[in-house]
Protein backbone atom coordinates (compact mmCIF):
# COMPACT_ATOMS: atom_id res chain seq x y z
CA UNK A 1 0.00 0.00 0.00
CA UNK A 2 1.48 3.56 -1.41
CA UNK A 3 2.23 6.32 1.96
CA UNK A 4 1.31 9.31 0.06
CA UNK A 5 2.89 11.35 3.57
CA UNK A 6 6.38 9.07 2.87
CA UNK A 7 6.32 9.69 -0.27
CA UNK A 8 5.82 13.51 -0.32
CA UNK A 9 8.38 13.60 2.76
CA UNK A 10 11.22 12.07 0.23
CA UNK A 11 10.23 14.23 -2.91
CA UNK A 12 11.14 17.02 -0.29
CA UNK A 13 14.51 15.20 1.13
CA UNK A 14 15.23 15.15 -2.92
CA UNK A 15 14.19 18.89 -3.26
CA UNK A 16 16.47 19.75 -0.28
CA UNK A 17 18.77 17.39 -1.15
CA UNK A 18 19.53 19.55 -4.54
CA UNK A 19 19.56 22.44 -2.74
CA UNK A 20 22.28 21.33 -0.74
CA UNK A 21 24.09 21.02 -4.09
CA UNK A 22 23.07 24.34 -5.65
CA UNK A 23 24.71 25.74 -2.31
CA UNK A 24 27.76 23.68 -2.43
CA UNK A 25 28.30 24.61 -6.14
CA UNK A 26 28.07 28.39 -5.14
CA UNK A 27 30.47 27.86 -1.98
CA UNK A 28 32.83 26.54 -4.62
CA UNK A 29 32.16 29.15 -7.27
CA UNK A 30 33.10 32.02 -5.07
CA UNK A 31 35.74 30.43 -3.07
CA UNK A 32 33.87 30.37 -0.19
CA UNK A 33 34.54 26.34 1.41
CA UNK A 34 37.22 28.38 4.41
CA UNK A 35 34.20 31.09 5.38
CA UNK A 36 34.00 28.98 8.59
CA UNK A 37 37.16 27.42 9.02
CA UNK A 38 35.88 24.90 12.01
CA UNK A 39 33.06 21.89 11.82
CA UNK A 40 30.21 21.57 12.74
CA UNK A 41 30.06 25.20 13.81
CA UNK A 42 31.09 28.47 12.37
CA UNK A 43 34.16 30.29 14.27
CA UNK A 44 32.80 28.46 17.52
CA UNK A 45 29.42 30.26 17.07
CA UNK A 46 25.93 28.50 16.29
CA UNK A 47 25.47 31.82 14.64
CA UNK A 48 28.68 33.23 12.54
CA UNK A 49 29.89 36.59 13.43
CA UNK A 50 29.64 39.48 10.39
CA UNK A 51 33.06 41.84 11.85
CA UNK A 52 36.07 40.97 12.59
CA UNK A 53 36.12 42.86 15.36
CA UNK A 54 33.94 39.72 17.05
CA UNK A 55 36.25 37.81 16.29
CA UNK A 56 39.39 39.60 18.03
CA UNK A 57 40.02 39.24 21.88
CA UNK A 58 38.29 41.72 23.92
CA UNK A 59 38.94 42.70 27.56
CA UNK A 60 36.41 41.84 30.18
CA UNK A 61 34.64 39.97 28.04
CA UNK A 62 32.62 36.90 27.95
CA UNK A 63 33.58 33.43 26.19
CA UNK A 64 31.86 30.53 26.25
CA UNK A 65 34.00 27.13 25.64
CA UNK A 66 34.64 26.43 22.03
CA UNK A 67 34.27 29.76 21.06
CA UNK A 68 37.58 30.84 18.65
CA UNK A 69 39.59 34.00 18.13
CA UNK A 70 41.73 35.07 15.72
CA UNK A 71 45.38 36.05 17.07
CA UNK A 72 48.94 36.28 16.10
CA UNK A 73 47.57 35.01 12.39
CA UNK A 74 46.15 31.75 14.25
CA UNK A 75 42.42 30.44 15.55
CA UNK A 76 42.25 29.60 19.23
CA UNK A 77 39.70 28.33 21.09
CA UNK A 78 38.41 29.51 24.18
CA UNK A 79 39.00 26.13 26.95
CA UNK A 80 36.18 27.19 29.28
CA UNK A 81 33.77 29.48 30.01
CA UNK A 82 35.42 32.48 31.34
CA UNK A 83 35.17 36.40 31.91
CA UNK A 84 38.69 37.70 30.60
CA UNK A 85 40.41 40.90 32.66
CA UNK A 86 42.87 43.65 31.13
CA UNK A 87 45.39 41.10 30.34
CA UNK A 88 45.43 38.43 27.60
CA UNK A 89 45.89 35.24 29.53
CA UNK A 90 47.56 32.27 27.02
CA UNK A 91 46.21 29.87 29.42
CA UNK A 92 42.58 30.38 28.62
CA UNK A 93 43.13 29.39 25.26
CA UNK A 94 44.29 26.16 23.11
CA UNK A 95 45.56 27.15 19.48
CA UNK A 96 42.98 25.04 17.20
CA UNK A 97 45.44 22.42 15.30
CA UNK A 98 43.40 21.09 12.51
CA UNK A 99 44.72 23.76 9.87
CA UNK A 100 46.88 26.59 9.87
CA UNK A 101 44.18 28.88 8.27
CA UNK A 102 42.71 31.53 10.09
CA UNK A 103 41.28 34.13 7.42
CA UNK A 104 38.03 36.42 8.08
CA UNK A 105 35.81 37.05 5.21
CA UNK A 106 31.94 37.65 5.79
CA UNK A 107 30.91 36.95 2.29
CA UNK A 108 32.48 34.14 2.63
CA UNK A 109 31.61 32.81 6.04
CA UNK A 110 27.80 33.59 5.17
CA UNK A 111 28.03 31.96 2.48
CA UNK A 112 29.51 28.67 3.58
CA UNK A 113 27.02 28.90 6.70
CA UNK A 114 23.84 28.72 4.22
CA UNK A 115 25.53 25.89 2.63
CA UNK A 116 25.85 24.10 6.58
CA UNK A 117 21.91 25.36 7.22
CA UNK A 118 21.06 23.48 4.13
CA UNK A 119 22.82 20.26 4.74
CA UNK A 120 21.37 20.38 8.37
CA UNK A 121 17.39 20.62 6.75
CA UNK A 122 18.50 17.77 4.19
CA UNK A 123 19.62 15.45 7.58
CA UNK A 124 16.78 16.49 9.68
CA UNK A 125 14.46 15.77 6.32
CA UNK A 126 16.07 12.42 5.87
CA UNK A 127 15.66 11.40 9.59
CA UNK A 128 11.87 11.89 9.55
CA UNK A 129 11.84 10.20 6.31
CA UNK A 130 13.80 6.88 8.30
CA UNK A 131 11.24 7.43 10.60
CA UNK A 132 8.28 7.43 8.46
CA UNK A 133 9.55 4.72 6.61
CA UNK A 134 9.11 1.87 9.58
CA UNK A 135 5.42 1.83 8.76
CA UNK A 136 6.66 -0.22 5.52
CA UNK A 137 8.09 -2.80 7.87
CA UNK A 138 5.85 -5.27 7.53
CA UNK A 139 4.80 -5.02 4.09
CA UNK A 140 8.02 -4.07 2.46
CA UNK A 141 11.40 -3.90 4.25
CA UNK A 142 13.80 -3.11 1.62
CA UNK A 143 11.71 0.56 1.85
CA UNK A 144 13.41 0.71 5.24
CA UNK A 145 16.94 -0.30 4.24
CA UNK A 146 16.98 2.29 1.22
CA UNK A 147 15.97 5.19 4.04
CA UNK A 148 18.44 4.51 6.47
CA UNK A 149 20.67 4.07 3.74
CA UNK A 150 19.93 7.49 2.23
CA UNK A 151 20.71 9.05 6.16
CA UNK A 152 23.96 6.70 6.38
CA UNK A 153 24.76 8.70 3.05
CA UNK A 154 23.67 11.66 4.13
CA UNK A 155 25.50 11.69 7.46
CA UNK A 156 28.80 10.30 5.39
CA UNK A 157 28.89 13.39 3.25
CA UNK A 158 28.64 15.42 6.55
CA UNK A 159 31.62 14.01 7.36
CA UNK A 160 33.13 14.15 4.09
CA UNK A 161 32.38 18.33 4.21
CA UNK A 162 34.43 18.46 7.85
CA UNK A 163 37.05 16.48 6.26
CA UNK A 164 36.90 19.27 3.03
CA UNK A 165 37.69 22.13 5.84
CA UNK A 166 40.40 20.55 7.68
CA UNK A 167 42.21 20.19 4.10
CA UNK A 168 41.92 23.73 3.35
CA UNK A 169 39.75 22.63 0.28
CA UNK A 170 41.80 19.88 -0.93
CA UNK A 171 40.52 19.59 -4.53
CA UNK A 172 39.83 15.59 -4.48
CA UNK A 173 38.18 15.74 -1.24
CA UNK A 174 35.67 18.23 -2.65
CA UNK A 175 35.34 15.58 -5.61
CA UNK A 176 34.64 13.22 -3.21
CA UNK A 177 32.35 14.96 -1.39
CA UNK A 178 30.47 16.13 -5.05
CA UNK A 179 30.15 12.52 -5.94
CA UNK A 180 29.04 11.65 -2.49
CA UNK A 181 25.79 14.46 -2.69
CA UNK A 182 24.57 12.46 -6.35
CA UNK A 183 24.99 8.90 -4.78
CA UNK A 184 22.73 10.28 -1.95
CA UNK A 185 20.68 11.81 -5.26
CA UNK A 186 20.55 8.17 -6.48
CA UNK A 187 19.39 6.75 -2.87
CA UNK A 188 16.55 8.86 -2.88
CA UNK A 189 15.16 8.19 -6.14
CA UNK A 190 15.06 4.85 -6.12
CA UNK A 191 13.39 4.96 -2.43
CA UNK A 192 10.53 6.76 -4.48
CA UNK A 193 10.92 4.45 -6.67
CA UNK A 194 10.35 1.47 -4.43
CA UNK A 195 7.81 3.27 -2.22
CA UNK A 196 5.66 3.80 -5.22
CA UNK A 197 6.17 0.45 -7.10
CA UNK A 198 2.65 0.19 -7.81
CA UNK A 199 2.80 2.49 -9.69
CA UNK A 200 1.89 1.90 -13.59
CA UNK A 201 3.52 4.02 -16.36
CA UNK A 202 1.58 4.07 -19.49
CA UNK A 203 3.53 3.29 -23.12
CA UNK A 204 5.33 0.97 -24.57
CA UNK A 205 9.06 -0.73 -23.49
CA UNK A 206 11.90 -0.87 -26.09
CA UNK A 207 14.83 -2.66 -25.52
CA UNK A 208 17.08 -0.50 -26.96
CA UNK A 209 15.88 2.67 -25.91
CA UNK A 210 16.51 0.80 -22.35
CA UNK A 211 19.89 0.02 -23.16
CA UNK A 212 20.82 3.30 -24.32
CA UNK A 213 19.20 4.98 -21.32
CA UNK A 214 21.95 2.93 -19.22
CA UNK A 215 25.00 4.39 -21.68
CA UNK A 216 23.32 7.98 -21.40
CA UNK A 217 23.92 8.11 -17.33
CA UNK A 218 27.40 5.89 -17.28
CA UNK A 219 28.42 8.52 -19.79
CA UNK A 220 27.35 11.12 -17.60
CA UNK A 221 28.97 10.06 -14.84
CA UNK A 222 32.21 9.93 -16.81
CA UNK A 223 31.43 13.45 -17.74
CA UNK A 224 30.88 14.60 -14.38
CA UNK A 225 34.45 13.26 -12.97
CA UNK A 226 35.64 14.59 -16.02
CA UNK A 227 34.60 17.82 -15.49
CA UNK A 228 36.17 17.67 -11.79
CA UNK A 229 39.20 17.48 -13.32
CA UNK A 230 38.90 20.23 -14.89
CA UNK A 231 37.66 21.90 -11.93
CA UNK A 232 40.88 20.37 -9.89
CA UNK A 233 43.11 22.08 -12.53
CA UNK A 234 41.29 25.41 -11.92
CA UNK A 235 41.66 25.09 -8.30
CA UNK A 236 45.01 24.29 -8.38
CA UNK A 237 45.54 27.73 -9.59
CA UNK A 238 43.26 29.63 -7.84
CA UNK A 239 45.17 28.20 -4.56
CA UNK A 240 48.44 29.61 -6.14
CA UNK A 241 47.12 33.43 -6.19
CA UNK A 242 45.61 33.16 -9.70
CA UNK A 243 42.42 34.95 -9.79
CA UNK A 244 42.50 36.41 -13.20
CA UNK A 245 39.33 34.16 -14.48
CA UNK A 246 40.67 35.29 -18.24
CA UNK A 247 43.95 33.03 -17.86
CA UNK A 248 42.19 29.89 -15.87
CA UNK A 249 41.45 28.08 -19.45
CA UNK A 250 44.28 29.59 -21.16
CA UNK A 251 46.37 26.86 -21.23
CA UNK A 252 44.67 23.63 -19.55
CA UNK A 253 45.57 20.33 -19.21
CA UNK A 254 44.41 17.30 -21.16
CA UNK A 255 41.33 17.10 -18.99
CA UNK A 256 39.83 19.86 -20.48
CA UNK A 257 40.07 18.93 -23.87
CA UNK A 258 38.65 15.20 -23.33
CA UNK A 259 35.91 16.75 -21.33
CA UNK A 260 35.15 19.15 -23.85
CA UNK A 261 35.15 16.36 -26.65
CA UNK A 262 32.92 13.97 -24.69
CA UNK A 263 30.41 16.66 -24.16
CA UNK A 264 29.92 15.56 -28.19
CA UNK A 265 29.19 12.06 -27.47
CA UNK A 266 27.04 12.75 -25.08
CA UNK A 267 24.94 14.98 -27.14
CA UNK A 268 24.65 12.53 -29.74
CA UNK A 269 23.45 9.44 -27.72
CA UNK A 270 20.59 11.91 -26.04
CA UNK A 271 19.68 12.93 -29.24
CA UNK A 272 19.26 9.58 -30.10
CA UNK A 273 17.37 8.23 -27.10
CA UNK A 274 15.26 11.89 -27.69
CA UNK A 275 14.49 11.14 -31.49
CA UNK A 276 13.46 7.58 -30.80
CA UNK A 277 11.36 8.27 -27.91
CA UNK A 278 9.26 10.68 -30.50
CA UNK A 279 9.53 8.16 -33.76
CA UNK A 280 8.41 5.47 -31.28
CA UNK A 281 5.98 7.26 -29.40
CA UNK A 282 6.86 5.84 -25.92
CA UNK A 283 5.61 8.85 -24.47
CA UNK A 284 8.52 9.41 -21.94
CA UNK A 285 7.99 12.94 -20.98
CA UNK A 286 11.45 12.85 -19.20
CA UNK A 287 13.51 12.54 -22.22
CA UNK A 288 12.34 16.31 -23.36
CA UNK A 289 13.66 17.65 -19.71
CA UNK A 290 16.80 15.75 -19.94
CA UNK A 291 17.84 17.27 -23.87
CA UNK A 292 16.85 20.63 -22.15
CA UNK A 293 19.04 20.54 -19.42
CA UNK A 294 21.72 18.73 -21.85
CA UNK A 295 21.72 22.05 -24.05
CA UNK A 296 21.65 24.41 -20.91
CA UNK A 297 24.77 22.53 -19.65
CA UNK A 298 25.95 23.02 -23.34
CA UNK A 299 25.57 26.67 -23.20
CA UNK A 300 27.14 26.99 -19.74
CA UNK A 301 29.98 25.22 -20.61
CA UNK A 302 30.47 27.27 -24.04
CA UNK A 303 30.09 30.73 -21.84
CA UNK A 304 32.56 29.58 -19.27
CA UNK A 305 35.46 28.70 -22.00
CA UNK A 306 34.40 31.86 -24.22
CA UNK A 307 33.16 34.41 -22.08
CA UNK A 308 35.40 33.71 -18.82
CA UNK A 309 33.13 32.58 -16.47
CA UNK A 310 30.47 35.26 -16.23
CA UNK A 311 29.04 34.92 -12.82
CA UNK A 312 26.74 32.01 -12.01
CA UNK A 313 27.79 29.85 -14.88
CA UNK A 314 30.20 27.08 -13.03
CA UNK A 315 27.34 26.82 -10.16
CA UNK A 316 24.91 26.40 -13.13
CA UNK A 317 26.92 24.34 -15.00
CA UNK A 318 27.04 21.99 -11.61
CA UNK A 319 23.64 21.82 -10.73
CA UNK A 320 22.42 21.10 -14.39
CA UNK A 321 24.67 17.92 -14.67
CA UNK A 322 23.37 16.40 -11.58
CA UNK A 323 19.52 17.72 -12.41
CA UNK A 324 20.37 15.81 -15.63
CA UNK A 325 21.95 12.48 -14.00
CA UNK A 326 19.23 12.44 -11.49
CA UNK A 327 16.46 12.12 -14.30
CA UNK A 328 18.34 9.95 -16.20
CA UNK A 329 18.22 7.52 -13.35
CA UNK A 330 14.62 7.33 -13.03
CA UNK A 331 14.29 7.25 -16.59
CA UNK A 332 15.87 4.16 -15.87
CA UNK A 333 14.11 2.72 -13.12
CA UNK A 334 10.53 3.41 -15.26
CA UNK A 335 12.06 2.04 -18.60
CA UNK A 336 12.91 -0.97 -16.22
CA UNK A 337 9.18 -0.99 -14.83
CA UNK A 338 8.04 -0.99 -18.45
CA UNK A 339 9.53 -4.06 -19.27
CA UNK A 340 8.53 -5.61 -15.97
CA UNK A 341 4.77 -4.45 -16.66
CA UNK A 342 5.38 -6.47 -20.07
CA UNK A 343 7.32 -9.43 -19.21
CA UNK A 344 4.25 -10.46 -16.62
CA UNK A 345 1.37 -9.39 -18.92
């Protein structure tokens, strides 16, 4: 029996769940992943300061225990709760060891603080979702296994994005925390998928249209890594003082030309899939969205290399590719329930 609550609860994990990219993708566009340089909270503060100046010690003054300062170029963190006097005492305070950085930017801590509000809404979505789920227990475990294993992802990228600000934004850990948010994508939509399995989709299966659904997404995924190659390579030189956006692409390494090369490929087997879907008349509405979103990412990807990365695009570009992967997975899961429907008619 279909739980129209549970399944309107993960639609919304899903919703937040890309929302927690689109934020990611902007702290990453403007540099922002340092704005609060500790983990879970934000220079020791539930709530992030917006001056400096709250960040600097301060004379009879109040400090809770965790809360951090910035002094002599370092972060340290207060060891107690104390009231401080005229006279800086050192032994009040323990320098904070994961990194040496200790940079104030408000932009930028706002910024990666929105990010953190949005990952904490996708958790606290995906917990009531685990807890909705039990009432599938009896009737349908696996509906139970695929929700905690969307929180178990969920709470493993959490940990990926503390591990992301103790590197100082090493490049492969942000990868790895990317790929991480469209695994947790993937979770979710086959969790609809499996909470809804009664679900009948009208129009015909075709075998290869099936096939090549598969070879649209693995080349997707290609793409994606691909393209954080590229985005490594820009990173690389953005860490090295290179903020001229004009001379990013100048010269790039291999990665950008296979990425940009692929993008062909991948054109032509959507068109494909998109051409046969109309000459068949399967009727997969989802195949229009996904050669949408393919040209959008197209376009993004052409302004970025031509236009030198007018603002918004590399978010955009993001955001696109896993809007695109996610449909193409549940393109596949209802191509698959097609031929199900069929095979046991």
């Amino acid at each position: 029996m279909e739980n129209k609550t549970f399944i309107r609860w993960a639609k919304i994990s899903l919703i937040l769940i890309y929302l927690v990219i689109i934020a990611g993708a902007t702290v990453r566009m403007t540099g922002s992943g340092m704005g609060c340089p500790d983990w879970p909270r934000c220079f020791g503060y539930y709530i992030p300061p917006t001056q400096v100046e709250e960040l600097l010690w301060k004379p009879n003054h109040e400090y809770n225990k965790g809360q951090v300062i910035i002094k002599n170029n370092s972060l340290w963190v207060a060891n107690n709760r104390f009231t401080t006097t005229d006279v800086y005492n050192p032994s009040n305070w323990e320098q904070y060891t994961k990194h040496d950085y200790a940079e104030f930017n408000p932009y930028h801590t706002w910024v990666e603080y929105i990010n953190r509000l949005c990952g904490a809404l996708a958790g606290l979505s995906c917990l009531v979702l685990f807890v909705l789920s039990f009432k599938y227990w009896k009737i349908k475990k696996s509906v139970v296994l695929w929700a905690g294993i969307v929180l178990f992802l969920l709470g493993f990228n959490a940990w990926l994005g503390a591990t992301v600000v103790f590197s100082v934004l090493n490049p492969a850990r942000i990868t790895t925390h990317m790929i991480a948010a469209l695994l947790n994508v993937a979770a979710l939509i086959y969790l609809i998928h499996l909470a809804k399995e009664n679900k009948k989709y009208v129009g015909k299966y075709d075998a290869a249209f099936h096939i090549f659904t598969w070879v649209a997404m693995l080349l997707s995924l290609i793409q994606i890594g691909l393209g954080t190659q590229v985005r490594q390579f820009i990173d690389v030189q953005t860490r090295s003082g290179i903020t001229d956006v004009s001379v990013w692409l100048a010269n790039p390494d291999v990665s950008f030309y296979i990425h940009r090369t692929f993008s062909f490929v991948i054109f032509f087997v959507n068109l494909y899939l998109f051409l046969r879907n109309k000459r068949l008349n399967l009727g997969i509405a989802k195949m229009d969205w996904i050669m949408l979103l393919l040209i959008l990412e197209i376009i993004t990807g052409v302004l970025m290399y031509y236009i030198h990365f007018p603002f918004g695009t590399q978010a955009a570009h993001l955001v696109l590719a896993a809007l695109m992967y996610g449909l193409q997975f549940a393109l596949i899961l209802e191509t698959s329930k097609r031929n199900l429907k069929n095979s046991t008619s």
